[in-house]
Protein backbone atom coordinates (compact mmCIF):
# COMPACT_ATOMS: atom_id res chain seq x y z
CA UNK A 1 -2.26 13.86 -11.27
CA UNK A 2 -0.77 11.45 -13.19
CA UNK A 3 0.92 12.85 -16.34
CA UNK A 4 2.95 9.95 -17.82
CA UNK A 5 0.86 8.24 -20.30
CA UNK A 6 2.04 4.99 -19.54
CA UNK A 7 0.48 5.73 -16.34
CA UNK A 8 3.78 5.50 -14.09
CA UNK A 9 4.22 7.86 -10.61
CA UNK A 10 5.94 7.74 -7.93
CA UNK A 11 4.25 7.90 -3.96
CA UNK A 12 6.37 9.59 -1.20
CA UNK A 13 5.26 10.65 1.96
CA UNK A 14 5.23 10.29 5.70
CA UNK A 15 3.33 8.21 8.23
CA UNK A 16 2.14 8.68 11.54
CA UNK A 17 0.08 7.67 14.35
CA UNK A 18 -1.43 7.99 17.62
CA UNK A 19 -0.02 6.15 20.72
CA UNK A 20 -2.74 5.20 22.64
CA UNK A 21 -1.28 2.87 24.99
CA UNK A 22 1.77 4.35 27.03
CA UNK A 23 4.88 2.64 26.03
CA UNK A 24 3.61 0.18 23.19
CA UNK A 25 4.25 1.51 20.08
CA UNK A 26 1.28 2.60 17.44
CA UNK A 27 2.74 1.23 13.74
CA UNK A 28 0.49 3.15 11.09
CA UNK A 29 -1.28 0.97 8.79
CA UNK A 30 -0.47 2.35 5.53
CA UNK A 31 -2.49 2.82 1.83
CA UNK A 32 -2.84 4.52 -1.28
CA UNK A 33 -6.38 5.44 -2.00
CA UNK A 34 -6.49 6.29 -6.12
CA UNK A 35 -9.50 8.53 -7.65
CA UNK A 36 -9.61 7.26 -11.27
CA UNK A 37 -12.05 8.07 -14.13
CA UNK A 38 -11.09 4.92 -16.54
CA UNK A 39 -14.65 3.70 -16.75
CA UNK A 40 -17.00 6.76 -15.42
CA UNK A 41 -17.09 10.59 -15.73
CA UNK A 42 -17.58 10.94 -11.78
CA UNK A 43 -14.46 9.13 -10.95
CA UNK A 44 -14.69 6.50 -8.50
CA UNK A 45 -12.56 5.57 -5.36
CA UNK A 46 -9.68 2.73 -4.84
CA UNK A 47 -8.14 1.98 -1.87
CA UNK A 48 -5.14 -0.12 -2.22
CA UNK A 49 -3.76 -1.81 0.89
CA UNK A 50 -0.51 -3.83 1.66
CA UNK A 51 0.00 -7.03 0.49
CA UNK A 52 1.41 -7.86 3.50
CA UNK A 53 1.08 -6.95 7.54
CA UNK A 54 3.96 -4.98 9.44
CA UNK A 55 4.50 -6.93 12.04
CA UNK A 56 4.82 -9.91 10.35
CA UNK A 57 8.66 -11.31 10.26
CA UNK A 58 10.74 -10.75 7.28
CA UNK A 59 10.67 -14.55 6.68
CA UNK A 60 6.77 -13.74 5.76
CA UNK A 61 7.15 -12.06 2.46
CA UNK A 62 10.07 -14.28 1.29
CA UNK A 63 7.49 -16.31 -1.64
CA UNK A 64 6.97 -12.25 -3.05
CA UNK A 65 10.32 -12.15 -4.33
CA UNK A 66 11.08 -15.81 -4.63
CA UNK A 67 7.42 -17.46 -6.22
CA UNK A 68 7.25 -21.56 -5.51
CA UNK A 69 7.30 -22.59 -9.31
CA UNK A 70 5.24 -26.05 -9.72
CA UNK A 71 6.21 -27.80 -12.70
């Protein structure tokens, strides 16, 4: 439950996965999956993914920090 009203927490946890394939490496895919009632009294369901793939180099999310600025 979120109890800031600026609507600010903080996510912490663990990840793990199955190995299915001796001696390659499972990565979990992670998420955040949010239950908000902003527009309904049942509450609906978000699921929020990464904006960007694990195995992907570094190199890859450079422009997320550093935006191309047209002029």
């Amino acid at each position: 439950m979120v109890e800031d009203e600026s609507g600010v927490f903080m996510v912490e946890g663990c990840a793990s996965d199955q190995d299915w394939i001796p001696g390659v490496r499972n990565r979990p895919e992670f998420y955040i999956k949010v239950l908000h009632y902003c527009n309904s009294d049942v509450g609906e369901h978000k699921t929020v993914l990464p904006i960007f793939r694990v195995y992907t180099p570094a190199t890859y999310d450079y422009h997320i920090e550093h935006p191309i600025e047209l002029d």
